[in-house]
PDB file of N, CA and C in Angstrom:
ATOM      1  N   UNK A   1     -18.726   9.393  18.226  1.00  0.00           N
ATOM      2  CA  UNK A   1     -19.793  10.068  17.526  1.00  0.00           C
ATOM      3  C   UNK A   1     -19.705   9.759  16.036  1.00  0.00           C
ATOM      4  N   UNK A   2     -20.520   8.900  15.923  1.00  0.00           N
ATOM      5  CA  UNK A   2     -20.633   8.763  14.458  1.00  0.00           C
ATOM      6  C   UNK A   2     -21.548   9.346  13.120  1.00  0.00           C
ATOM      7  N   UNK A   3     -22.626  10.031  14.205  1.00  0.00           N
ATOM      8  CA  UNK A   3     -23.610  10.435  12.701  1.00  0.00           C
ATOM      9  C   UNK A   3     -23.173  12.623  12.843  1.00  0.00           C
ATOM     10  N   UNK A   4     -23.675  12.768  11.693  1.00  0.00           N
ATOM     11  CA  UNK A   4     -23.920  14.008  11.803  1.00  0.00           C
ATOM     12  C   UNK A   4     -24.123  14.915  12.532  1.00  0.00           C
ATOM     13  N   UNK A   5     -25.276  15.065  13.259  1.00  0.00           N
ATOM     14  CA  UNK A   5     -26.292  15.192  13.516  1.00  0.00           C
ATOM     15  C   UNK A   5     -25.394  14.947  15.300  1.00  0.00           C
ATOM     16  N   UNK A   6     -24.498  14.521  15.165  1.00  0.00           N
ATOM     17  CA  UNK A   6     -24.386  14.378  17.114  1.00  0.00           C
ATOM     18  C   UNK A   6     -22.747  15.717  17.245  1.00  0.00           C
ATOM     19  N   UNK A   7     -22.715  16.559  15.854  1.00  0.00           N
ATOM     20  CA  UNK A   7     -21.470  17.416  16.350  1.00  0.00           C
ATOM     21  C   UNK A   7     -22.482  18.724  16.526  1.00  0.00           C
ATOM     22  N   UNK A   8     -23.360  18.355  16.342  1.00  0.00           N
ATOM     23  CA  UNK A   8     -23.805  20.313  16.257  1.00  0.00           C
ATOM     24  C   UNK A   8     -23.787  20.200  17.686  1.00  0.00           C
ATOM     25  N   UNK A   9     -23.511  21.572  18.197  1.00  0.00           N
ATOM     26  CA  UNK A   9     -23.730  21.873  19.578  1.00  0.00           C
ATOM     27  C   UNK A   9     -25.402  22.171  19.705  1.00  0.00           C
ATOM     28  N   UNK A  10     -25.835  22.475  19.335  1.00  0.00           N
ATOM     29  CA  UNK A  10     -27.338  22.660  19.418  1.00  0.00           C
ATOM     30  C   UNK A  10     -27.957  20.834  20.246  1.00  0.00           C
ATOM     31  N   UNK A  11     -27.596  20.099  19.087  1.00  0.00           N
ATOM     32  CA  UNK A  11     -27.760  18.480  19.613  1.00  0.00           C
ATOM     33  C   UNK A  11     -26.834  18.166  20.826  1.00  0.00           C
ATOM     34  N   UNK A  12     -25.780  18.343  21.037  1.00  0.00           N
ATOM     35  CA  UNK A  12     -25.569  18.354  22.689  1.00  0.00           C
ATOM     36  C   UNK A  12     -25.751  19.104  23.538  1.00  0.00           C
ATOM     37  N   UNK A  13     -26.094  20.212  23.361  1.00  0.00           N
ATOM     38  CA  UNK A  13     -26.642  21.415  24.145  1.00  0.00           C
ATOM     39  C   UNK A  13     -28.108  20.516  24.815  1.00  0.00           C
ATOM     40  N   UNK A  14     -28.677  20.116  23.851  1.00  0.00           N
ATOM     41  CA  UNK A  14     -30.053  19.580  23.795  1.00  0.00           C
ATOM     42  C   UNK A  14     -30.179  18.181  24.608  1.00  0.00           C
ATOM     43  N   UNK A  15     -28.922  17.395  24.489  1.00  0.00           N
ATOM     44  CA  UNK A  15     -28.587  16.065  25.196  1.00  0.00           C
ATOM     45  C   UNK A  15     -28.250  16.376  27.080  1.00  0.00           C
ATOM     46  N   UNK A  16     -27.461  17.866  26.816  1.00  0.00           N
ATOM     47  CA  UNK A  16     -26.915  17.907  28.547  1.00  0.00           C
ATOM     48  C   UNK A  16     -28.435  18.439  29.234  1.00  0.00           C
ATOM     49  N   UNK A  17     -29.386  18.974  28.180  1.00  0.00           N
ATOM     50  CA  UNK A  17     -30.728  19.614  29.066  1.00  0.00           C
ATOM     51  C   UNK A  17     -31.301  18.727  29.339  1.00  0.00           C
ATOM     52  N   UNK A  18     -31.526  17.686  28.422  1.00  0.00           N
ATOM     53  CA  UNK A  18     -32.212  16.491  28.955  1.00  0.00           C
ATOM     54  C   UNK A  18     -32.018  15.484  30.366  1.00  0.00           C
ATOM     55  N   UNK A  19     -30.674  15.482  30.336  1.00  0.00           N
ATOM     56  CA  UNK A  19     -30.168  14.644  30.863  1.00  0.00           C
ATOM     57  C   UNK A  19     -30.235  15.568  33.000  1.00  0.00           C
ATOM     58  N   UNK A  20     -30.230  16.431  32.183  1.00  0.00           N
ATOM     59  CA  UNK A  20     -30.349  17.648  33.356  1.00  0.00           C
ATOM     60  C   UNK A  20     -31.958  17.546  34.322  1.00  0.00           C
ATOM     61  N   UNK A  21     -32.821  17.421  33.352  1.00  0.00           N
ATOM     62  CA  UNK A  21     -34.336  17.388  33.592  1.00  0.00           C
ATOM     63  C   UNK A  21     -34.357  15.859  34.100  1.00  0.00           C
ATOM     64  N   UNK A  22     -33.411  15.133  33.814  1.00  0.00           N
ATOM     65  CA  UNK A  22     -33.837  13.957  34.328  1.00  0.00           C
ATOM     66  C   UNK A  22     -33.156  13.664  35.698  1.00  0.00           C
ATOM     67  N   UNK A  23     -32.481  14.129  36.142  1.00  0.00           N
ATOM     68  CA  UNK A  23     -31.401  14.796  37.249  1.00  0.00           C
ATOM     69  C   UNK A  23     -32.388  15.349  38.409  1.00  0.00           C
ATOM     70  N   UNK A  24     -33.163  16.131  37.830  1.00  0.00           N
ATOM     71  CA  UNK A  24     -34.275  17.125  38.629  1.00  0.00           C
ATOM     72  C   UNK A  24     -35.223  16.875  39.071  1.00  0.00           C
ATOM     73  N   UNK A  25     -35.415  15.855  38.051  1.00  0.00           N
ATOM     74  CA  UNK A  25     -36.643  15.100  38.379  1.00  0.00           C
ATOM     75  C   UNK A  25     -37.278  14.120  39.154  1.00  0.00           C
ATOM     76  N   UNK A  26     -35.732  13.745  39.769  1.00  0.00           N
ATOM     77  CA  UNK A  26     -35.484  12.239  40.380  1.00  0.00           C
ATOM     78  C   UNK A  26     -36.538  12.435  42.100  1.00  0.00           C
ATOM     79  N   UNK A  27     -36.300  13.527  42.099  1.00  0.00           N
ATOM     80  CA  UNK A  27     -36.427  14.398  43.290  1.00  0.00           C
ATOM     81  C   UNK A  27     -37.973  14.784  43.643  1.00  0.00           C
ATOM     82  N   UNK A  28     -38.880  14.389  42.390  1.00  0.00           N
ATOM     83  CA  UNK A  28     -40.119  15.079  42.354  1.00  0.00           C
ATOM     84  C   UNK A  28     -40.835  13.849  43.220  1.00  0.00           C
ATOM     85  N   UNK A  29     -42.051  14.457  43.878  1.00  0.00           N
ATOM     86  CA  UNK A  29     -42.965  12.702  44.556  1.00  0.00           C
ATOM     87  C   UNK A  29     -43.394  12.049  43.827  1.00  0.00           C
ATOM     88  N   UNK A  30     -43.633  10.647  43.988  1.00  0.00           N
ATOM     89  CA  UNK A  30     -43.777   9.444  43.775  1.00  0.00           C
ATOM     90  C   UNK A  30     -45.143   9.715  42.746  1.00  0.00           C
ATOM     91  N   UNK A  31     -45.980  10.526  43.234  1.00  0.00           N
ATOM     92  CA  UNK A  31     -47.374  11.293  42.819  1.00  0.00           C
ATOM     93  C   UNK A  31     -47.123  11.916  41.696  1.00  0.00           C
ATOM     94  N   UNK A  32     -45.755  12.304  41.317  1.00  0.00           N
ATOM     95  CA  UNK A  32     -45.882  12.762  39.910  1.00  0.00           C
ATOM     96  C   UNK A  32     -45.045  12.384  38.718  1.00  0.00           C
ATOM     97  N   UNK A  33     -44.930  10.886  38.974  1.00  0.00           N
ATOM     98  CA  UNK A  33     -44.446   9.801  37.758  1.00  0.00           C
ATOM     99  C   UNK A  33     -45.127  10.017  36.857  1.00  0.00           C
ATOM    100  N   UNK A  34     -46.470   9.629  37.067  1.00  0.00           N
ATOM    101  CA  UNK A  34     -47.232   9.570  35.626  1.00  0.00           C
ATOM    102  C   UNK A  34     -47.438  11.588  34.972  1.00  0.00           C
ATOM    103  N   UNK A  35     -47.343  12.098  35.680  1.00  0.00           N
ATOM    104  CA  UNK A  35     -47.744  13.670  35.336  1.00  0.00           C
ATOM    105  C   UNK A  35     -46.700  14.627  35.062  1.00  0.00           C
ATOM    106  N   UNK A  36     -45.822  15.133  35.632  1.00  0.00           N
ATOM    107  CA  UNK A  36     -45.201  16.580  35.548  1.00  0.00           C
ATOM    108  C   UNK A  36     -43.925  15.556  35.432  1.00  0.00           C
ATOM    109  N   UNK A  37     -43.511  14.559  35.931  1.00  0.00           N
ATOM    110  CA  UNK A  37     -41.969  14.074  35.660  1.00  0.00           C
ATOM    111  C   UNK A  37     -42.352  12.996  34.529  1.00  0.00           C
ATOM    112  N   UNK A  38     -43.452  12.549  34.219  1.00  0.00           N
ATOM    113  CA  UNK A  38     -43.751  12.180  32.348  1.00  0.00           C
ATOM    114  C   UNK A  38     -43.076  13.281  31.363  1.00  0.00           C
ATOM    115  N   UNK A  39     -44.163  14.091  31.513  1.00  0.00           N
ATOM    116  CA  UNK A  39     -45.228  14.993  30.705  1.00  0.00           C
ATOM    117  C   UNK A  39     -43.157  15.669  30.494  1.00  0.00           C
ATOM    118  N   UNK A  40     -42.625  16.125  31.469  1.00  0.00           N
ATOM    119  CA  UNK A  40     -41.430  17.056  31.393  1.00  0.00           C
ATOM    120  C   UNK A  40     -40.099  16.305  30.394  1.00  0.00           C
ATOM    121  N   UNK A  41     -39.916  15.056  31.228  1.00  0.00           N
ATOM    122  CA  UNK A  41     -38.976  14.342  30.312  1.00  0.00           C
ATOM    123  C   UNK A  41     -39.571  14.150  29.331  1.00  0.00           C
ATOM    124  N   UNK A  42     -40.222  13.517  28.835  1.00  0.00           N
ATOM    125  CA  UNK A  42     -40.544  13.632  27.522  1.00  0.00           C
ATOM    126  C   UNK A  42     -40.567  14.963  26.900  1.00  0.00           C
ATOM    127  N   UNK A  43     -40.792  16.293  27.025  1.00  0.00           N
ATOM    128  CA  UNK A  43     -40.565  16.786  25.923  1.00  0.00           C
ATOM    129  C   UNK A  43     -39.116  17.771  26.060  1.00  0.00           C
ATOM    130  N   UNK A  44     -38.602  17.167  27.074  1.00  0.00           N
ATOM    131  CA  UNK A  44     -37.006  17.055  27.217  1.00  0.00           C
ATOM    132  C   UNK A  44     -36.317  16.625  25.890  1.00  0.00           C
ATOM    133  N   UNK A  45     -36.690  15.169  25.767  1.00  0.00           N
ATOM    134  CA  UNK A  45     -35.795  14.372  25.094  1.00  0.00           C
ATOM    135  C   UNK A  45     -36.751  14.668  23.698  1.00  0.00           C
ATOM    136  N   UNK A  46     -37.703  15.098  23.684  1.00  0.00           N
ATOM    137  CA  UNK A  46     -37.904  15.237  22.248  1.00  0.00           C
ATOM    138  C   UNK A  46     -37.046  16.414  21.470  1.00  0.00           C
ATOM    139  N   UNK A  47     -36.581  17.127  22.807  1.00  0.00           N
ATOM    140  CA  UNK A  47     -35.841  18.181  21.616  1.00  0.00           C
ATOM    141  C   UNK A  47     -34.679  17.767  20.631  1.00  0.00           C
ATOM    142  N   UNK A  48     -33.663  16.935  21.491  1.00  0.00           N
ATOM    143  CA  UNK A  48     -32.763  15.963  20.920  1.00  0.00           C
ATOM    144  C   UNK A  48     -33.027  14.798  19.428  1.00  0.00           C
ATOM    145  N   UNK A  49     -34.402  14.261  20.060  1.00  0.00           N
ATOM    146  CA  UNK A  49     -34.750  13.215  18.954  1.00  0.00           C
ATOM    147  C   UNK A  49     -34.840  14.178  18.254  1.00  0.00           C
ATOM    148  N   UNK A  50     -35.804  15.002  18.106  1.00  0.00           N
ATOM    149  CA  UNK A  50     -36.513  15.561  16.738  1.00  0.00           C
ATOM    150  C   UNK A  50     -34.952  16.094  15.892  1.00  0.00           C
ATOM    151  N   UNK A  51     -34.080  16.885  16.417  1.00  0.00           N
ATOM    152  CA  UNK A  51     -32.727  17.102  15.840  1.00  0.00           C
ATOM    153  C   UNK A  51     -32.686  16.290  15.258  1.00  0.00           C
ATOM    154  N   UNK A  52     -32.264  14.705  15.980  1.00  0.00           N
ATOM    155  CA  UNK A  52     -31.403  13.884  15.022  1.00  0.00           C
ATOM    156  C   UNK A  52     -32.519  13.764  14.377  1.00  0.00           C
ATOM    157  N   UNK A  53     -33.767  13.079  13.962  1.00  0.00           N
ATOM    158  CA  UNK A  53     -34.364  12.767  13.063  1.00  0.00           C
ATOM    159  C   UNK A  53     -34.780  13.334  12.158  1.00  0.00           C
ATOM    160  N   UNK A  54     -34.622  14.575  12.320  1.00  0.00           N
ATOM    161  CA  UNK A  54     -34.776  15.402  11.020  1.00  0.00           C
ATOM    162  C   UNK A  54     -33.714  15.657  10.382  1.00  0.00           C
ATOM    163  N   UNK A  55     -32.512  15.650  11.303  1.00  0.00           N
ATOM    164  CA  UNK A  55     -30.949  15.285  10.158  1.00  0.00           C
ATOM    165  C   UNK A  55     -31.146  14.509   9.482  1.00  0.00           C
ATOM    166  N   UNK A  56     -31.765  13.435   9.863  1.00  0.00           N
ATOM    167  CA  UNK A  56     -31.998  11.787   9.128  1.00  0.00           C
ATOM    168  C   UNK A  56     -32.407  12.147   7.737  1.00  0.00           C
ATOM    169  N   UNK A  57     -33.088  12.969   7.623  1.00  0.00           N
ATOM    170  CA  UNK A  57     -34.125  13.404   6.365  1.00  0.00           C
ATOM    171  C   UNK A  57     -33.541  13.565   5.337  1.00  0.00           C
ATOM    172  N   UNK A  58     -34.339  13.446   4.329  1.00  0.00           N
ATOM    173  CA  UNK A  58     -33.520  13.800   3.072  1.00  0.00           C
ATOM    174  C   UNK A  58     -33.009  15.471   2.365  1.00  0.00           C
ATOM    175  N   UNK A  59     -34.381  16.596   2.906  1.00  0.00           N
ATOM    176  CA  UNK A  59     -33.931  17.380   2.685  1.00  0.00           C
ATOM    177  C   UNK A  59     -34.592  18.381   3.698  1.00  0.00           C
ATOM    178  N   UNK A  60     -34.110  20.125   3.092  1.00  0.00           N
ATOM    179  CA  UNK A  60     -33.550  20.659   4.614  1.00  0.00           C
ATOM    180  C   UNK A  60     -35.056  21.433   4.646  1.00  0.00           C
ATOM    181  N   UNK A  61     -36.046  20.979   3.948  1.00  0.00           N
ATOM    182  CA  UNK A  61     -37.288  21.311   4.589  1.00  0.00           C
ATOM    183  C   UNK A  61     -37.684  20.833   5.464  1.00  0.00           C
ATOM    184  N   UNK A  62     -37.727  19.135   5.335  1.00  0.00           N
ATOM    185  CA  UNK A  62     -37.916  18.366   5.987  1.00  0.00           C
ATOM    186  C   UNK A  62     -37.324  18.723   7.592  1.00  0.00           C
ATOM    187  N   UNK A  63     -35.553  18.591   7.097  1.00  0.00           N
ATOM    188  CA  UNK A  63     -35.002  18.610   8.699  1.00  0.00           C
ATOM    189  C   UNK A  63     -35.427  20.201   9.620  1.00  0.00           C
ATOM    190  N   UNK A  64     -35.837  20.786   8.619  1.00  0.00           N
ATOM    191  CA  UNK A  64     -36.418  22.686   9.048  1.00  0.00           C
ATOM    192  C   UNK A  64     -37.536  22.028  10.230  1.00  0.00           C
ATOM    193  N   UNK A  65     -38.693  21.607   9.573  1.00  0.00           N
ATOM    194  CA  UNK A  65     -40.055  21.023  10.380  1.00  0.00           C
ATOM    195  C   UNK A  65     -39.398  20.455  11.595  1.00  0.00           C
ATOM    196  N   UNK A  66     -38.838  19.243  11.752  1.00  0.00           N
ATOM    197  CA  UNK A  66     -38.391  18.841  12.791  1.00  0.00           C
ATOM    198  C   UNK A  66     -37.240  19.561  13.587  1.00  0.00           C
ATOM    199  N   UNK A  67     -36.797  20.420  13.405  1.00  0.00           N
ATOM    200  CA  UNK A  67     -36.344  21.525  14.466  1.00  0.00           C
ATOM    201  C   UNK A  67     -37.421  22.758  14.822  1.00  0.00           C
ATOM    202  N   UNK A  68     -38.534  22.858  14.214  1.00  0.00           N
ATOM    203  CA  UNK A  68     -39.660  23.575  14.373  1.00  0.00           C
ATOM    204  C   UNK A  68     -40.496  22.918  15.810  1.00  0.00           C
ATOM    205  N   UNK A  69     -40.401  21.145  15.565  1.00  0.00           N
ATOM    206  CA  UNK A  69     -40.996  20.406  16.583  1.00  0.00           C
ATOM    207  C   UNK A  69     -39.958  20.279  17.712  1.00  0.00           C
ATOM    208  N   UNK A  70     -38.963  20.339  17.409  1.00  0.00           N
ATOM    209  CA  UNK A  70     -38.238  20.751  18.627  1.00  0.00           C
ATOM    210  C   UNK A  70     -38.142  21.740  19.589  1.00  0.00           C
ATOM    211  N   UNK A  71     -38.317  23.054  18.315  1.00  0.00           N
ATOM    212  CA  UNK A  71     -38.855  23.693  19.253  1.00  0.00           C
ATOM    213  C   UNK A  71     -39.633  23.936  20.160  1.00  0.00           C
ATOM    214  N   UNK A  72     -40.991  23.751  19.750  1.00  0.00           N
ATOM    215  CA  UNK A  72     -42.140  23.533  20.374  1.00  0.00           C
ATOM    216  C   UNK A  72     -41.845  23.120  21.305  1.00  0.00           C
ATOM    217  N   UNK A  73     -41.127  21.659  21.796  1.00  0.00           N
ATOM    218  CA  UNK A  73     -40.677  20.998  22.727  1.00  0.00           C
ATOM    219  C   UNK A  73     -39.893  21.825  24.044  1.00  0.00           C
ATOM    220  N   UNK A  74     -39.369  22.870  23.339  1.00  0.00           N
ATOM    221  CA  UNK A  74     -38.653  23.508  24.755  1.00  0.00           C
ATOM    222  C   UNK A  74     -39.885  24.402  25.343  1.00  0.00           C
ATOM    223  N   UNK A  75     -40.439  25.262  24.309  1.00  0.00           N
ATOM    224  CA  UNK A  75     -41.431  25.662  25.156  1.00  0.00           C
ATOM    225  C   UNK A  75     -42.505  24.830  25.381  1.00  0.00           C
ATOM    226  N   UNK A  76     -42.573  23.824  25.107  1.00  0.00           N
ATOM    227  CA  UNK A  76     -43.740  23.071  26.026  1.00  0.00           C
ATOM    228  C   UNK A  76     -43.158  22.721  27.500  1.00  0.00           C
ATOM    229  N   UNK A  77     -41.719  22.709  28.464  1.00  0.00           N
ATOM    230  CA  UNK A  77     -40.841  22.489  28.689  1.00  0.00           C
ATOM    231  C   UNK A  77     -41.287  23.961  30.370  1.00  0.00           C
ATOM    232  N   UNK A  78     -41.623  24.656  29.204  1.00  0.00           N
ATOM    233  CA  UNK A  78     -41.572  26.068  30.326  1.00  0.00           C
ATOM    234  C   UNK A  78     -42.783  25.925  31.357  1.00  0.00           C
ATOM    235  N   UNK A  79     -43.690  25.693  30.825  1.00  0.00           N
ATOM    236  CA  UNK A  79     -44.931  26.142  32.233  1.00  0.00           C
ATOM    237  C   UNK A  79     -44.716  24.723  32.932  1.00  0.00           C
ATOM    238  N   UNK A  80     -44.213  23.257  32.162  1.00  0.00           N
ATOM    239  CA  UNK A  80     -43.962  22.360  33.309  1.00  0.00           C
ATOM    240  C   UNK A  80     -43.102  22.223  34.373  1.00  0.00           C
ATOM    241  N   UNK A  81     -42.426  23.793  33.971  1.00  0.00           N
ATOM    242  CA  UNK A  81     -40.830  24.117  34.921  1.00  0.00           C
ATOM    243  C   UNK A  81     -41.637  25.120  35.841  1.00  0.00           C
ATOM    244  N   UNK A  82     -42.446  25.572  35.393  1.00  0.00           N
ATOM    245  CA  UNK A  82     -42.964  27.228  36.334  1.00  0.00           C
ATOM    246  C   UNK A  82     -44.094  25.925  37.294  1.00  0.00           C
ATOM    247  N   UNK A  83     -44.643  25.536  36.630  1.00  0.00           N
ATOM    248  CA  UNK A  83     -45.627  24.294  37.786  1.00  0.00           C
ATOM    249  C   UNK A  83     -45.061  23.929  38.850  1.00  0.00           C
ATOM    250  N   UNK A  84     -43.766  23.092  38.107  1.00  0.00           N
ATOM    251  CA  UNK A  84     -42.556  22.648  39.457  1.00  0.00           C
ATOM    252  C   UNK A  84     -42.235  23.508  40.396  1.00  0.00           C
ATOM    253  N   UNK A  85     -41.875  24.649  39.807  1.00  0.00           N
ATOM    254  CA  UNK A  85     -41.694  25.559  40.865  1.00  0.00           C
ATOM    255  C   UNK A  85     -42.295  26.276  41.747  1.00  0.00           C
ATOM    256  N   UNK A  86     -44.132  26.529  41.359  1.00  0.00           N
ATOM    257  CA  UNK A  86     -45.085  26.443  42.167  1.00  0.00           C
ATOM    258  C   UNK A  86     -44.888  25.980  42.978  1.00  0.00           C
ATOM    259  N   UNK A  87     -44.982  24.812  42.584  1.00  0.00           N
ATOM    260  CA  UNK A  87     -45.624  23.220  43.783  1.00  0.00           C
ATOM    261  C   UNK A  87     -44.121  22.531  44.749  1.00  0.00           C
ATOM    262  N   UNK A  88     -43.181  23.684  44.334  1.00  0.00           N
ATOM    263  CA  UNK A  88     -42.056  23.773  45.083  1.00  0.00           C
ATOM    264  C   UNK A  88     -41.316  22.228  45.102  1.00  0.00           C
ATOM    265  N   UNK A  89     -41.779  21.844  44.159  1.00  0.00           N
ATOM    266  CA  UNK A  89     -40.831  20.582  43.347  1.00  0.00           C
ATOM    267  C   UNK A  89     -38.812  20.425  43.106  1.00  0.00           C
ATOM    268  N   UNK A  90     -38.438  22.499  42.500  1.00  0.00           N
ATOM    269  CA  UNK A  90     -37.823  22.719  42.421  1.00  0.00           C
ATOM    270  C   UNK A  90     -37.087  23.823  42.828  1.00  0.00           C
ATOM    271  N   UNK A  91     -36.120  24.095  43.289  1.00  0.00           N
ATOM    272  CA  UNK A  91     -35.968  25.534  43.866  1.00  0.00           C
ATOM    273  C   UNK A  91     -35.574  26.885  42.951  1.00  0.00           C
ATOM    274  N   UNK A  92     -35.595  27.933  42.965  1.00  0.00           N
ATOM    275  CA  UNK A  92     -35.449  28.786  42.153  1.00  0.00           C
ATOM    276  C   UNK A  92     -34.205  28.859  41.172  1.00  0.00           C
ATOM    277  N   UNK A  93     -33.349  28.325  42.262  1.00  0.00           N
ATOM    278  CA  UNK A  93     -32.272  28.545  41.383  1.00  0.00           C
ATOM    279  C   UNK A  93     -31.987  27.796  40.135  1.00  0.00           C
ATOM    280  N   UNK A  94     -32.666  26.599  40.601  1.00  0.00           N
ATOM    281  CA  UNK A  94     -32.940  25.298  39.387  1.00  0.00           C
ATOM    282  C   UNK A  94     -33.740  26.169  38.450  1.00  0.00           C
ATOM    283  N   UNK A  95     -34.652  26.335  39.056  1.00  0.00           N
ATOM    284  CA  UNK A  95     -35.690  26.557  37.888  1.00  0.00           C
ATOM    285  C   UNK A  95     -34.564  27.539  36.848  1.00  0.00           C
ATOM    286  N   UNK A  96     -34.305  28.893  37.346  1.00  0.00           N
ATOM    287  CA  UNK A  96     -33.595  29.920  36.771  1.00  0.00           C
ATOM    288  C   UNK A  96     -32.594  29.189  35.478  1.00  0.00           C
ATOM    289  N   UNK A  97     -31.689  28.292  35.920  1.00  0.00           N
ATOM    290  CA  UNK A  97     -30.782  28.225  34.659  1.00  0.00           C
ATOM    291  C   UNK A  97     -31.828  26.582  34.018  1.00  0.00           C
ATOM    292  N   UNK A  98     -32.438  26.247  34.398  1.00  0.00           N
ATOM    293  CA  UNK A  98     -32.992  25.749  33.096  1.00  0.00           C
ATOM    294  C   UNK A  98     -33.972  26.214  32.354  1.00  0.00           C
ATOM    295  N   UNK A  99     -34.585  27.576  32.889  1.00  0.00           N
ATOM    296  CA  UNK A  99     -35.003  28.683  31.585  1.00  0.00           C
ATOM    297  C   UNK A  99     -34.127  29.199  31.001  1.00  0.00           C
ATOM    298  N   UNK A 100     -33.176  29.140  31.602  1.00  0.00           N
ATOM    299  CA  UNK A 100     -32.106  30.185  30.682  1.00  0.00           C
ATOM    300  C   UNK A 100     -31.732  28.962  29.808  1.00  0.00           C
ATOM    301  N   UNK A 101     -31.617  27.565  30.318  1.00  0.00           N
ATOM    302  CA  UNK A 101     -31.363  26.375  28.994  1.00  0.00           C
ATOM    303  C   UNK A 101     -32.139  26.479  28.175  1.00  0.00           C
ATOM    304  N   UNK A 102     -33.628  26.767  28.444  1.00  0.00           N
ATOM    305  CA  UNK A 102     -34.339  26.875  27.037  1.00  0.00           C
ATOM    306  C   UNK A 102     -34.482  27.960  26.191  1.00  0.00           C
ATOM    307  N   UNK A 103     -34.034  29.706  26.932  1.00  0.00           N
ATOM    308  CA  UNK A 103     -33.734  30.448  26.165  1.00  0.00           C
ATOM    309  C   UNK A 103     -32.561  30.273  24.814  1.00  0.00           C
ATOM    310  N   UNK A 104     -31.870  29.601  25.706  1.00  0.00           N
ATOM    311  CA  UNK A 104     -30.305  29.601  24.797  1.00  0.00           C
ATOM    312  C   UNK A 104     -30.417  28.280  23.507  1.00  0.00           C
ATOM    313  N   UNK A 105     -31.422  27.425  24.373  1.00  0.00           N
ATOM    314  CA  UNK A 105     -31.760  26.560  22.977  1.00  0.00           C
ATOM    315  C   UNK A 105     -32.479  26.529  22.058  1.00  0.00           C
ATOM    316  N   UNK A 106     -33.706  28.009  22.654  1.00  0.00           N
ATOM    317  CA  UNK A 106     -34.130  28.343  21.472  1.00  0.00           C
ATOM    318  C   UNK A 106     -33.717  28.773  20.223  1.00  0.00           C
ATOM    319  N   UNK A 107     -33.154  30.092  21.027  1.00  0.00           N
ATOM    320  CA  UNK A 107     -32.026  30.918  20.249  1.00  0.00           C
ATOM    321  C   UNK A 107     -31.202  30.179  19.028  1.00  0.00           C
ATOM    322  N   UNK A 108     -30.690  29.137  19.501  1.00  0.00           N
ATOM    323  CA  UNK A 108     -29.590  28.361  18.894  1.00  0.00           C
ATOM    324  C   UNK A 108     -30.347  27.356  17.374  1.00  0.00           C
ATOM    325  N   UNK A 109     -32.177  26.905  18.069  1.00  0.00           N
ATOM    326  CA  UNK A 109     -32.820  26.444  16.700  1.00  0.00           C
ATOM    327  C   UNK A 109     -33.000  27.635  15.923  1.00  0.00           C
ATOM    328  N   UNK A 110     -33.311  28.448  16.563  1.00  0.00           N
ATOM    329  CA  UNK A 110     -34.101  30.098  15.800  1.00  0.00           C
ATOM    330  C   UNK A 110     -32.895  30.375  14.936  1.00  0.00           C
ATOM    331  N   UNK A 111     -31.746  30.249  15.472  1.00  0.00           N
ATOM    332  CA  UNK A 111     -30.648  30.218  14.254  1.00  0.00           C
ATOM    333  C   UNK A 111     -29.912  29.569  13.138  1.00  0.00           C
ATOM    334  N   UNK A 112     -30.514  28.289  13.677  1.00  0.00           N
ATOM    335  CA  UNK A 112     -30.099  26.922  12.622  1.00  0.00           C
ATOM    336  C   UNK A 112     -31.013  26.888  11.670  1.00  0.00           C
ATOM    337  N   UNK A 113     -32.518  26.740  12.083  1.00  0.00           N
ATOM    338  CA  UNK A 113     -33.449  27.051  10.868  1.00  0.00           C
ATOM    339  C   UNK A 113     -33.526  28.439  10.431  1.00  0.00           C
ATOM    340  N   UNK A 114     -33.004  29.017  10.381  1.00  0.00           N
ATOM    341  CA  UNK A 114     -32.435  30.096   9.802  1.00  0.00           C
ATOM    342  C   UNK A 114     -31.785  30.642   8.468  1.00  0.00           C
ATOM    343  N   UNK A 115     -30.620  29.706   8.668  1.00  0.00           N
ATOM    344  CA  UNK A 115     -29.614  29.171   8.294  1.00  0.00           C
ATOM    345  C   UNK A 115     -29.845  27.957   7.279  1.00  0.00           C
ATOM    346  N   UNK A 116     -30.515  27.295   7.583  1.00  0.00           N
ATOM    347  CA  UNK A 116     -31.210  26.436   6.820  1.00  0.00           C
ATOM    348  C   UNK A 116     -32.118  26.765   5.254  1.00  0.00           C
ATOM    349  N   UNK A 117     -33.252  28.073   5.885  1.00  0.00           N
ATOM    350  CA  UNK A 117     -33.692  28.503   4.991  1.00  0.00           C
ATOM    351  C   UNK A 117     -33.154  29.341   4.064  1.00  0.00           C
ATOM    352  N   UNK A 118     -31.862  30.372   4.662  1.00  0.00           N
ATOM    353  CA  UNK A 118     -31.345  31.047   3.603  1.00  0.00           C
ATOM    354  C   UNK A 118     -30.402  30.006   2.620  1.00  0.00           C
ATOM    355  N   UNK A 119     -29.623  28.920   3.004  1.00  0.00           N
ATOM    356  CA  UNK A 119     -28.983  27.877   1.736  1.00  0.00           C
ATOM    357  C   UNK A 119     -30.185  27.409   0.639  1.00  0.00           C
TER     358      UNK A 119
END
């Protein structure tokens, strides 16, 4: 690990969810490549990018916004998890702890930009 930006636990917290959704996903039909297993990984892995790239930044307004878009990203994250679980893509129990992944990763930006704004 060489940059910054890859010790916060928030950014691996954010790397094992991804990697998790992509795990889950493997599983979904063939019928929903382009749609719900797009649409999901992607704003999986945006929570991660947007971290590092707003570390990248020069200052902590900047990196504030892009953990703001990260956020966004987990809850954009939720009704494509409650869909799955509709359409019985995923089973409850799945579904269950990867809401609780995006509770806990909210939590964890809601506290970094936080933290951010009071320095």
């Amino acid at each position: 690990m060489g940059f910054d930006f890859e010790k916060l636990d928030i950014y691996k917290k954010a790397i094992n969810f991804a990697t998790n959704i992509y795990k889950i996903t493997k599983d979904f039909p063939n019928k929903e490549i382009y749609g719900l297993v797009s649409q999901l990984r992607r704003a999986a892995v945006s929570i991660s990018a947007n971290i590092a790239e707003g570390n990248g930044r020069y200052n902590k307004g900047e990196f504030t916004q892009y953990l703001r878009i990260a956020r966004g990203s987990i809850y954009e994250c939720i009704p494509l998890l409650e869909i799955s679980l509709k359409e019985e893509y995923i089973i409850k129990s799945g579904f269950d702890r990867l809401i609780a992944d995006c509770n806990e990763l909210a939590k964890m930006l809601n506290g970094l930009i936080k933290s951010l704004n009071r320095s």
